[in-house]
PDB file of N, CA and C in Angstrom:
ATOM      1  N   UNK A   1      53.899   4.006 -14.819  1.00  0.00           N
ATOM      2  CA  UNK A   1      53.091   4.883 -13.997  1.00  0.00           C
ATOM      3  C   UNK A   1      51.615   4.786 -14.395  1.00  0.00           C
ATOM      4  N   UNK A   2      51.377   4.558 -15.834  1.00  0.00           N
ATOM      5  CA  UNK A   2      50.137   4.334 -16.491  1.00  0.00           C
ATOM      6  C   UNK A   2      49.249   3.518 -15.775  1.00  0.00           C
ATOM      7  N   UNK A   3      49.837   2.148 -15.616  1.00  0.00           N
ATOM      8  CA  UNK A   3      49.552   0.971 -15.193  1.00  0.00           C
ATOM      9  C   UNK A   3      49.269   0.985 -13.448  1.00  0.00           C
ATOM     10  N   UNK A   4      50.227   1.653 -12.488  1.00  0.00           N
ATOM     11  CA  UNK A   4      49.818   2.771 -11.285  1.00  0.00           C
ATOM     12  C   UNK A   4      48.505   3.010 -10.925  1.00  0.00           C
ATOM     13  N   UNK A   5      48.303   3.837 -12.020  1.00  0.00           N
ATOM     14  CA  UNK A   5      46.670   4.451 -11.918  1.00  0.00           C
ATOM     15  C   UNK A   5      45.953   4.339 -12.205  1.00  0.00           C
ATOM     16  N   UNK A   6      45.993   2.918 -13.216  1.00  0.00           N
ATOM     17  CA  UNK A   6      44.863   2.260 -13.452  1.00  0.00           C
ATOM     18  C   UNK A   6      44.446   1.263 -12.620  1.00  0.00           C
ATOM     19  N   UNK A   7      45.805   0.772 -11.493  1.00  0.00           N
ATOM     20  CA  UNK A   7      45.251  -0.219 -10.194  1.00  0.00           C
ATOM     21  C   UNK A   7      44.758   0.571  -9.568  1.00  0.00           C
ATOM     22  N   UNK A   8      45.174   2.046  -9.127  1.00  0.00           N
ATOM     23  CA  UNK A   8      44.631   2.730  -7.743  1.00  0.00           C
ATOM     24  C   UNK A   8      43.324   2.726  -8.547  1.00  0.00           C
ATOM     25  N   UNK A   9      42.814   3.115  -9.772  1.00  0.00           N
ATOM     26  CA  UNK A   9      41.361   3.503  -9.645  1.00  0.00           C
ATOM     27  C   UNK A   9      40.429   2.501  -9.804  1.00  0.00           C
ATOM     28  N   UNK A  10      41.016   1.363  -9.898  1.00  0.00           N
ATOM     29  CA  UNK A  10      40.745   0.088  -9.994  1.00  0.00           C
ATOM     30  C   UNK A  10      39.732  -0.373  -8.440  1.00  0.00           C
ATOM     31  N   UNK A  11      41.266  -0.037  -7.180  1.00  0.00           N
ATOM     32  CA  UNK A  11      40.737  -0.528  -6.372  1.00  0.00           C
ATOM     33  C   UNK A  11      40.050   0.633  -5.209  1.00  0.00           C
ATOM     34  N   UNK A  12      40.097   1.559  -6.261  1.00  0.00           N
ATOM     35  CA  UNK A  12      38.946   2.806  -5.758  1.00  0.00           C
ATOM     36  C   UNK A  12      37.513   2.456  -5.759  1.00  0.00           C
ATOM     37  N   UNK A  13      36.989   2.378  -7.135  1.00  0.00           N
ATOM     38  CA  UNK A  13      36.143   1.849  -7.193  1.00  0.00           C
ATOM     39  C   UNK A  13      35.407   0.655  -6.611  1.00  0.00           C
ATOM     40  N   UNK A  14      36.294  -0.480  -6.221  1.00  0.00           N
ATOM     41  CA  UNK A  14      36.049  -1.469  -5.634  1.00  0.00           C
ATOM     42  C   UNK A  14      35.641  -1.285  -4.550  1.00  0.00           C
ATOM     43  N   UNK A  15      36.468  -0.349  -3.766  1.00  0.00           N
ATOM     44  CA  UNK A  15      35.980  -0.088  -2.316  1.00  0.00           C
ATOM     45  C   UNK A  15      34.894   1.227  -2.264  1.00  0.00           C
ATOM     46  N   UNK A  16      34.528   1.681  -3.549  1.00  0.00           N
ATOM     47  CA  UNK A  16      33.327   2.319  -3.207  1.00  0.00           C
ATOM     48  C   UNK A  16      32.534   1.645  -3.599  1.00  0.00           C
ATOM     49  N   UNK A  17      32.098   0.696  -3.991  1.00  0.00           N
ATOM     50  CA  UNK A  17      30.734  -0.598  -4.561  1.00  0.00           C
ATOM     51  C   UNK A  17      30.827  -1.016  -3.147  1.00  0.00           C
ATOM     52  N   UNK A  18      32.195  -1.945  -2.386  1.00  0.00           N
ATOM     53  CA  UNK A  18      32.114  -2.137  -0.924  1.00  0.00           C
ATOM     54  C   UNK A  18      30.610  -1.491  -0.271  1.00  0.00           C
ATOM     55  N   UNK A  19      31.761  -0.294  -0.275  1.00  0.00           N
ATOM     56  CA  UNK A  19      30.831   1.010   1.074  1.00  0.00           C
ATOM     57  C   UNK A  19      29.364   1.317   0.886  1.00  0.00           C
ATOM     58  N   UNK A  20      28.524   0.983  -0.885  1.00  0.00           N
ATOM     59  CA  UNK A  20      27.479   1.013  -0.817  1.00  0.00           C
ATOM     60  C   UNK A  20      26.693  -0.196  -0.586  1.00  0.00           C
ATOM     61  N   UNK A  21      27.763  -1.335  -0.999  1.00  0.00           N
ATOM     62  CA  UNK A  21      26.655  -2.341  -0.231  1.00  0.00           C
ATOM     63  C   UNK A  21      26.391  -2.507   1.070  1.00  0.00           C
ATOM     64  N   UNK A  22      27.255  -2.167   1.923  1.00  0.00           N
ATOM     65  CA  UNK A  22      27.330  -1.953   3.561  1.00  0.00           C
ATOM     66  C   UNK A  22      26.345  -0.614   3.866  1.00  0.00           C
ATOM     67  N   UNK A  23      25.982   0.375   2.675  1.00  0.00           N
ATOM     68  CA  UNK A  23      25.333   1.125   3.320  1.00  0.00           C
ATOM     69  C   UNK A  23      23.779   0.584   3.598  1.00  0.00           C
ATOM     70  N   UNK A  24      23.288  -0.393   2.923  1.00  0.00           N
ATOM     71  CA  UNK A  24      22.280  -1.103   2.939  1.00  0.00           C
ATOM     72  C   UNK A  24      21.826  -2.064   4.066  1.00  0.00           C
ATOM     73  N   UNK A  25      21.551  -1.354   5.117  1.00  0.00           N
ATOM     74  CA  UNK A  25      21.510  -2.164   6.423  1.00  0.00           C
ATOM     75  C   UNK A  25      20.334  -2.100   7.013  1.00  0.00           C
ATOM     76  N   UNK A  26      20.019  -2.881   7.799  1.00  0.00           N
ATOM     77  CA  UNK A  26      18.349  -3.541   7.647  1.00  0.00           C
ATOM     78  C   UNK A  26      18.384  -2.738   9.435  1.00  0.00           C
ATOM     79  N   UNK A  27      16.926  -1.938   9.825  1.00  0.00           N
ATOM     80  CA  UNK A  27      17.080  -1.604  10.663  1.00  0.00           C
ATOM     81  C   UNK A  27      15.331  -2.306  11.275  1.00  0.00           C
ATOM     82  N   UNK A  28      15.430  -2.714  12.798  1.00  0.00           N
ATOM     83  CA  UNK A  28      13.781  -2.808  13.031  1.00  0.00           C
ATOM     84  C   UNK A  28      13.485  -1.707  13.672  1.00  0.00           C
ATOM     85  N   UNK A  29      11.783  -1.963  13.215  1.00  0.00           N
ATOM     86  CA  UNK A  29      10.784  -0.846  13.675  1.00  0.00           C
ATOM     87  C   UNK A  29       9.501  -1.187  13.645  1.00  0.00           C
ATOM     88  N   UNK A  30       8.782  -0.260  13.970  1.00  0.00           N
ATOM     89  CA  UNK A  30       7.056  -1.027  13.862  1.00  0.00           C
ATOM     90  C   UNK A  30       6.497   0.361  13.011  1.00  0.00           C
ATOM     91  N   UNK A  31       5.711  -0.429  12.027  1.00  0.00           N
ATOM     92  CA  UNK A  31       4.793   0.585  11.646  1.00  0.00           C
ATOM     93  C   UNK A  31       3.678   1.219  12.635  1.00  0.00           C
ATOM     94  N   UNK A  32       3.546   2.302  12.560  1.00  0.00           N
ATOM     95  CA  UNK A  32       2.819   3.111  13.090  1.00  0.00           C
ATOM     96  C   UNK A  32       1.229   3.460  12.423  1.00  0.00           C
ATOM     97  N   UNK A  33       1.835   4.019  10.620  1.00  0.00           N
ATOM     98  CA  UNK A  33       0.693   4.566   9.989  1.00  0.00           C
ATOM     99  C   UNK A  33       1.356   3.457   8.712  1.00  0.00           C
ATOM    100  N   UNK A  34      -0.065   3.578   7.362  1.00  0.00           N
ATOM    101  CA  UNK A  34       0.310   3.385   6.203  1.00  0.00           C
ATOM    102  C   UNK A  34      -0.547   4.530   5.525  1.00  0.00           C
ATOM    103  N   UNK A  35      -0.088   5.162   4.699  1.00  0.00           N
ATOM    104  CA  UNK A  35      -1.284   6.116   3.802  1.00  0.00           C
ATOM    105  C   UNK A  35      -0.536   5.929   2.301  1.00  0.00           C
ATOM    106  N   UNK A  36      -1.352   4.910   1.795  1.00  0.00           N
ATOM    107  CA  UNK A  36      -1.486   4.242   0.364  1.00  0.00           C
ATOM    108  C   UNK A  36      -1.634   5.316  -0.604  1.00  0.00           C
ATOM    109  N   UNK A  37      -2.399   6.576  -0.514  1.00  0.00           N
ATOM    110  CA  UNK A  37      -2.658   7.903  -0.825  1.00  0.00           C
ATOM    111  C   UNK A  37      -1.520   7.995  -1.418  1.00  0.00           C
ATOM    112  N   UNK A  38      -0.694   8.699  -0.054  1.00  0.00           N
ATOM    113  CA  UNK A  38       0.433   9.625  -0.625  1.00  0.00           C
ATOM    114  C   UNK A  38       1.686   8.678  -0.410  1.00  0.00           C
ATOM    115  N   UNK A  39       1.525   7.192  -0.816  1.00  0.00           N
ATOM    116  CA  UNK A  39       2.682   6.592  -0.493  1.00  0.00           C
ATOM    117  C   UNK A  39       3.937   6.873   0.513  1.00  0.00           C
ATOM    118  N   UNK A  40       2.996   7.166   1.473  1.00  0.00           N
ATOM    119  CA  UNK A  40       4.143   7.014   2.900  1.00  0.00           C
ATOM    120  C   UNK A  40       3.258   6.235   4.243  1.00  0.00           C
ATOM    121  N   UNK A  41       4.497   5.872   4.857  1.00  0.00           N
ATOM    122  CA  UNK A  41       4.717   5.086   6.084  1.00  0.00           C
ATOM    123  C   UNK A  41       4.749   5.535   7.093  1.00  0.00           C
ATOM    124  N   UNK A  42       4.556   5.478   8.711  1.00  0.00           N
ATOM    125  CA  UNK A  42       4.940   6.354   9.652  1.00  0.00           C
ATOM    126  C   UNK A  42       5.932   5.219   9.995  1.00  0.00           C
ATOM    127  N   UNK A  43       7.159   4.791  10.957  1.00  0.00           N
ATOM    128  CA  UNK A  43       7.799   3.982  11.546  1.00  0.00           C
ATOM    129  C   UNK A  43       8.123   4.716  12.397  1.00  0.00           C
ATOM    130  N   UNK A  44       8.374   3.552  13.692  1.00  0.00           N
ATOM    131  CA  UNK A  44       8.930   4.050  14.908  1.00  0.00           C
ATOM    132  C   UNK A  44      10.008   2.936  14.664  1.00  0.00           C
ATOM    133  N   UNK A  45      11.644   3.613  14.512  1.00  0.00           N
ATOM    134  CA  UNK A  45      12.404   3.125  14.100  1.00  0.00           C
ATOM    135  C   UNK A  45      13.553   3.095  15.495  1.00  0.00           C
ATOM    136  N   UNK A  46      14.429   1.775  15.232  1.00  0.00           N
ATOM    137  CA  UNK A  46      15.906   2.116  16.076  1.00  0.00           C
ATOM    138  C   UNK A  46      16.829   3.135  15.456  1.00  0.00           C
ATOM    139  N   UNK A  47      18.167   3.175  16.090  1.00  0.00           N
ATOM    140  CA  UNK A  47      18.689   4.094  14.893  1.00  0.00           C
ATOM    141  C   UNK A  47      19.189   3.575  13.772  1.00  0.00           C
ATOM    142  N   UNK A  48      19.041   5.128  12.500  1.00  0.00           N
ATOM    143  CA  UNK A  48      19.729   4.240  11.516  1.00  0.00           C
ATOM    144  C   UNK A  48      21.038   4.591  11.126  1.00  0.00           C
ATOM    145  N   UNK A  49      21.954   3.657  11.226  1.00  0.00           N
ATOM    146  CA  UNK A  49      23.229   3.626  11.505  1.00  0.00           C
ATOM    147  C   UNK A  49      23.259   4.352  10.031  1.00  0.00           C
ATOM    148  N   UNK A  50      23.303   4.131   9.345  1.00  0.00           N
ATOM    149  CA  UNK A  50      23.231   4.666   7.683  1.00  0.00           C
ATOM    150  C   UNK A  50      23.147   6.004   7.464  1.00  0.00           C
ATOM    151  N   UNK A  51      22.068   6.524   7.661  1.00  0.00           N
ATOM    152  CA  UNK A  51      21.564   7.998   7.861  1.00  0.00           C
ATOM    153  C   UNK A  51      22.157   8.906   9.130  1.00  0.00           C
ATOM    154  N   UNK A  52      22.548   8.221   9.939  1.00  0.00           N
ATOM    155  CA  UNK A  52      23.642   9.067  11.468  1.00  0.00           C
ATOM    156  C   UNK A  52      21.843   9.587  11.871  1.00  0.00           C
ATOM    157  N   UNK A  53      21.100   8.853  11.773  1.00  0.00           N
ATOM    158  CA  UNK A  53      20.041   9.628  12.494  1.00  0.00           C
ATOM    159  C   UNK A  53      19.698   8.566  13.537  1.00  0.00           C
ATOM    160  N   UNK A  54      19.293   9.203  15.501  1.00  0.00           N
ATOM    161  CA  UNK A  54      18.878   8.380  15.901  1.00  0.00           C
ATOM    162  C   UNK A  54      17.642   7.790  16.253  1.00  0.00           C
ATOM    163  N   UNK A  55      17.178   6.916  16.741  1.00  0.00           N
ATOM    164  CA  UNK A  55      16.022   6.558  16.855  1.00  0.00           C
ATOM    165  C   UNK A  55      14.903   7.340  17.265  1.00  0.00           C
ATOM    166  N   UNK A  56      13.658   7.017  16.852  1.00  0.00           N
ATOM    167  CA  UNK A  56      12.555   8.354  17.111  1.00  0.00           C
ATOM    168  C   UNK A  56      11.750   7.324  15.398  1.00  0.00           C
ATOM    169  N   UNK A  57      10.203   8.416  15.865  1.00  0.00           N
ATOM    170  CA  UNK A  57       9.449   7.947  14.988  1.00  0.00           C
ATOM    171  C   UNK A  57       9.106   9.027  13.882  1.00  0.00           C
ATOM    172  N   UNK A  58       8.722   8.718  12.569  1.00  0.00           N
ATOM    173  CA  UNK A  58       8.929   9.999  11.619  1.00  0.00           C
ATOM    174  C   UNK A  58       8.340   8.961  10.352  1.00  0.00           C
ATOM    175  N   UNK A  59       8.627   9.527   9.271  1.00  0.00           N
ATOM    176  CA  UNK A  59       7.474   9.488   7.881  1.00  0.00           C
ATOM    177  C   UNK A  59       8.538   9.515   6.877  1.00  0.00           C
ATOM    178  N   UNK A  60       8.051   8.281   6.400  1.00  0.00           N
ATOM    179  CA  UNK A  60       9.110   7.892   5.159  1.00  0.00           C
ATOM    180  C   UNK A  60       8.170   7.904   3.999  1.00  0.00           C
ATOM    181  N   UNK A  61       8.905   8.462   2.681  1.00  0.00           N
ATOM    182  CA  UNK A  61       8.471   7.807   1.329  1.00  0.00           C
ATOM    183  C   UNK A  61       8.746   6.284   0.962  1.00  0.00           C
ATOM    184  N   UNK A  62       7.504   5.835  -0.084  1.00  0.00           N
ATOM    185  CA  UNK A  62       7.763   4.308  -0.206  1.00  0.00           C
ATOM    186  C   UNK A  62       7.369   4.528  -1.548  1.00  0.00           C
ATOM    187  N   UNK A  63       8.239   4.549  -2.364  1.00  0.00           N
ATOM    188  CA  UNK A  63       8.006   4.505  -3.755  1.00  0.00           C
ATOM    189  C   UNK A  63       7.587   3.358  -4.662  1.00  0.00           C
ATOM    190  N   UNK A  64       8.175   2.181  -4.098  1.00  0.00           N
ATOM    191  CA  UNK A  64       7.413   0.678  -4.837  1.00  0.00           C
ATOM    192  C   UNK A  64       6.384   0.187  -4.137  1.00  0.00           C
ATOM    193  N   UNK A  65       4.908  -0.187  -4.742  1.00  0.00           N
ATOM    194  CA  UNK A  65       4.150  -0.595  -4.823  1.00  0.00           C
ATOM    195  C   UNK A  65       3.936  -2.006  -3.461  1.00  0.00           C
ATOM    196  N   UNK A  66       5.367  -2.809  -4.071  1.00  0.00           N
ATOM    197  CA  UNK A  66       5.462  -4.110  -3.583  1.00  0.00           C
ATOM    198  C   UNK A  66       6.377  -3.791  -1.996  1.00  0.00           C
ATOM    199  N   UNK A  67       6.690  -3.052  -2.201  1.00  0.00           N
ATOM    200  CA  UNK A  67       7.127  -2.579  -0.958  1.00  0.00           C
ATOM    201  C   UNK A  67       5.857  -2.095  -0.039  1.00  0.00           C
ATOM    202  N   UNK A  68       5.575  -1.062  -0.429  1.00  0.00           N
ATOM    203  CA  UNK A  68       3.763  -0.519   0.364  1.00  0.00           C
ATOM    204  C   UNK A  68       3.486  -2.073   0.462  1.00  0.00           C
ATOM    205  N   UNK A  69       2.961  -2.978  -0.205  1.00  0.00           N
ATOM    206  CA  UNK A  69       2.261  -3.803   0.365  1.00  0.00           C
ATOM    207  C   UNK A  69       2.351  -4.379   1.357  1.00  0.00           C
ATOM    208  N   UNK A  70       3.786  -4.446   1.601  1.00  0.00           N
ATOM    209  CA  UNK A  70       4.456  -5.408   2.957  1.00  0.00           C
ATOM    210  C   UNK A  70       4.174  -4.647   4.225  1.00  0.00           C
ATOM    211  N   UNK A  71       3.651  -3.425   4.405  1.00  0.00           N
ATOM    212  CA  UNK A  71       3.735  -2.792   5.409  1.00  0.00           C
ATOM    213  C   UNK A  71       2.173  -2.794   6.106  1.00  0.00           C
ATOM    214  N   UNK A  72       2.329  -2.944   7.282  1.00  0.00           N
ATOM    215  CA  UNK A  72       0.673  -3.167   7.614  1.00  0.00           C
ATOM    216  C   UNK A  72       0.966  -2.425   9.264  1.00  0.00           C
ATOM    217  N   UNK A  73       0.278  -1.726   9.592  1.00  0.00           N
ATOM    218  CA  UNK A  73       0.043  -0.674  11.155  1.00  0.00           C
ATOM    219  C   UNK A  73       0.412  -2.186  12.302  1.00  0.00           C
ATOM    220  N   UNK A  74       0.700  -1.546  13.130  1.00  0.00           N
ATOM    221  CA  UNK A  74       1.218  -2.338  14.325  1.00  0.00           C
ATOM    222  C   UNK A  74       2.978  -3.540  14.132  1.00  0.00           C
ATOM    223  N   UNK A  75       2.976  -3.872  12.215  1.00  0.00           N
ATOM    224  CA  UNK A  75       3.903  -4.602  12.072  1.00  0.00           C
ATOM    225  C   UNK A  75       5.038  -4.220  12.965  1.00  0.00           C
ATOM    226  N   UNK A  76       5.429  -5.298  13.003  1.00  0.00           N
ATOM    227  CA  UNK A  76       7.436  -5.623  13.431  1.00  0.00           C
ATOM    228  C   UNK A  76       7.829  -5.359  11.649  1.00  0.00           C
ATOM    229  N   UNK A  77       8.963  -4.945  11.446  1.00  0.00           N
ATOM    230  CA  UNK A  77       9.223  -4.868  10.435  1.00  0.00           C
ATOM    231  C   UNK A  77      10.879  -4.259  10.572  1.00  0.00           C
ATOM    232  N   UNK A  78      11.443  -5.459   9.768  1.00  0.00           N
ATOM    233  CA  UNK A  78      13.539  -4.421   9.523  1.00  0.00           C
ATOM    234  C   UNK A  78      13.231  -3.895   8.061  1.00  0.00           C
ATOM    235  N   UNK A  79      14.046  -2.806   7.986  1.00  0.00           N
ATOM    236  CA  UNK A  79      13.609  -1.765   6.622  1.00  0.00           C
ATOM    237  C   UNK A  79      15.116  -1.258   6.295  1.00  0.00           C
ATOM    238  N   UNK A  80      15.150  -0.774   4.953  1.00  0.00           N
ATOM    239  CA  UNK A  80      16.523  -0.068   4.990  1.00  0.00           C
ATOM    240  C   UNK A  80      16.005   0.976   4.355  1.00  0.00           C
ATOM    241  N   UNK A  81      16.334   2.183   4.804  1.00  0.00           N
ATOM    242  CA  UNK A  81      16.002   3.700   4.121  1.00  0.00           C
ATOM    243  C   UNK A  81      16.963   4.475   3.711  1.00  0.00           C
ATOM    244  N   UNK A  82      16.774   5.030   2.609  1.00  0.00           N
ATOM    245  CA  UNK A  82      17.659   5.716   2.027  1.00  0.00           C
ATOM    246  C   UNK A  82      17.442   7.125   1.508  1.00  0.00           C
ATOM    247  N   UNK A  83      18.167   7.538   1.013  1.00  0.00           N
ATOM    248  CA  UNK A  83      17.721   9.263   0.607  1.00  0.00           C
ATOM    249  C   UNK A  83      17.329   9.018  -0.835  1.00  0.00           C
ATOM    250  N   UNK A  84      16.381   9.478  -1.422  1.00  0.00           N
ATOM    251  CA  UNK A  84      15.725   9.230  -2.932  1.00  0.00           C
ATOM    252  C   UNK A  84      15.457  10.189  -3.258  1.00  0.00           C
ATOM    253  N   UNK A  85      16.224  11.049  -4.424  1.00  0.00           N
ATOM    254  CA  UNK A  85      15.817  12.392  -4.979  1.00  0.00           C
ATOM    255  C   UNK A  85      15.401  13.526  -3.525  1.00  0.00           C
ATOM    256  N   UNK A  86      15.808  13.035  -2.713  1.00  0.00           N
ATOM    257  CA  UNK A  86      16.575  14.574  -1.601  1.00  0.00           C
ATOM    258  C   UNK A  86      15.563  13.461  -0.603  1.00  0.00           C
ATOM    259  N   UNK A  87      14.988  12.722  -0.474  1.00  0.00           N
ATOM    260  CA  UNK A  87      13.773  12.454   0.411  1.00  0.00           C
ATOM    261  C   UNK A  87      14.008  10.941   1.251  1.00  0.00           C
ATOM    262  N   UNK A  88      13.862  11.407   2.343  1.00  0.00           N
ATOM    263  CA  UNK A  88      13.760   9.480   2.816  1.00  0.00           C
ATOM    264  C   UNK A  88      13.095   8.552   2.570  1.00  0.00           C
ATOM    265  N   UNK A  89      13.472   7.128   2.327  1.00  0.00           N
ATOM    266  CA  UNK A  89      12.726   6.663   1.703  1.00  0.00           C
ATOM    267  C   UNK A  89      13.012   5.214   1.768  1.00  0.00           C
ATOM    268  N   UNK A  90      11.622   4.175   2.386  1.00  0.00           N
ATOM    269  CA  UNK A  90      11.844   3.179   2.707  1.00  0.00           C
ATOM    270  C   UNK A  90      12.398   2.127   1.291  1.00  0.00           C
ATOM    271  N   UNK A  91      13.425   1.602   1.101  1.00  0.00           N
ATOM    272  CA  UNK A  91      13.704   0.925  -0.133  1.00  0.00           C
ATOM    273  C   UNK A  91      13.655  -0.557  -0.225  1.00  0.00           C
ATOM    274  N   UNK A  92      13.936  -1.251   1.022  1.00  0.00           N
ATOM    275  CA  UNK A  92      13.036  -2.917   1.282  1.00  0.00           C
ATOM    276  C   UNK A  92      12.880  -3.153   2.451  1.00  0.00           C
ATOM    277  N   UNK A  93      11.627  -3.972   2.776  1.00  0.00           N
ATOM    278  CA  UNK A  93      11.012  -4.475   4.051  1.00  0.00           C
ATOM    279  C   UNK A  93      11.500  -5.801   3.852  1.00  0.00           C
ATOM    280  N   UNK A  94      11.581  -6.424   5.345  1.00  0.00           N
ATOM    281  CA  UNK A  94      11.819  -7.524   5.256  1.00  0.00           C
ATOM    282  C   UNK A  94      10.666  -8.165   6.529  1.00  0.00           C
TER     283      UNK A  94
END
């Protein structure tokens, strides 16, 4: 039985590493704003399947540096956003 529950949590885990790499999904949008200031973005985004939120334009945090850089007003840009310490938050541009 030992041996039981060390496969189920085995392949518990497995399929929750799965579900977070799938949560990482690249969505397009165009930048709107950049404010280098307060490290945020404006995007006018599609929806993001990730977040159950739908499309519409709104204000993300961008916490890396090298990330802010990639972002420039008018861009095309796919992004994946995520929740960061309670907050949305753009985590890579592509």
């Amino acid at each position: 039985m030992n041996t039981l529950a060390r496969i189920a949590l085995a392949a518990a885990l497995s399929l929750a590493s799965a579900a977070g790499a799938f949560a990482q999904e690249f969505t397009n949008g165009t930048v709107k704003k950049v404010d280098p200031k307060t490290k945020k973005v404006t995007l006018i985004h599609e929806e993001l399947k990730g977040l159950e939120m739908p499309a519409m334009t709104m204000v993300f945090a961008v916490k890396d540096d090298a990330v802010l850089a990639k972002l420039k007003e008018g861009a095309k840009v796919q992004f994946v956003a995520e929740r960061v310490d309670g907050k949305l938050t753009v985590t890579q541009v592509k």
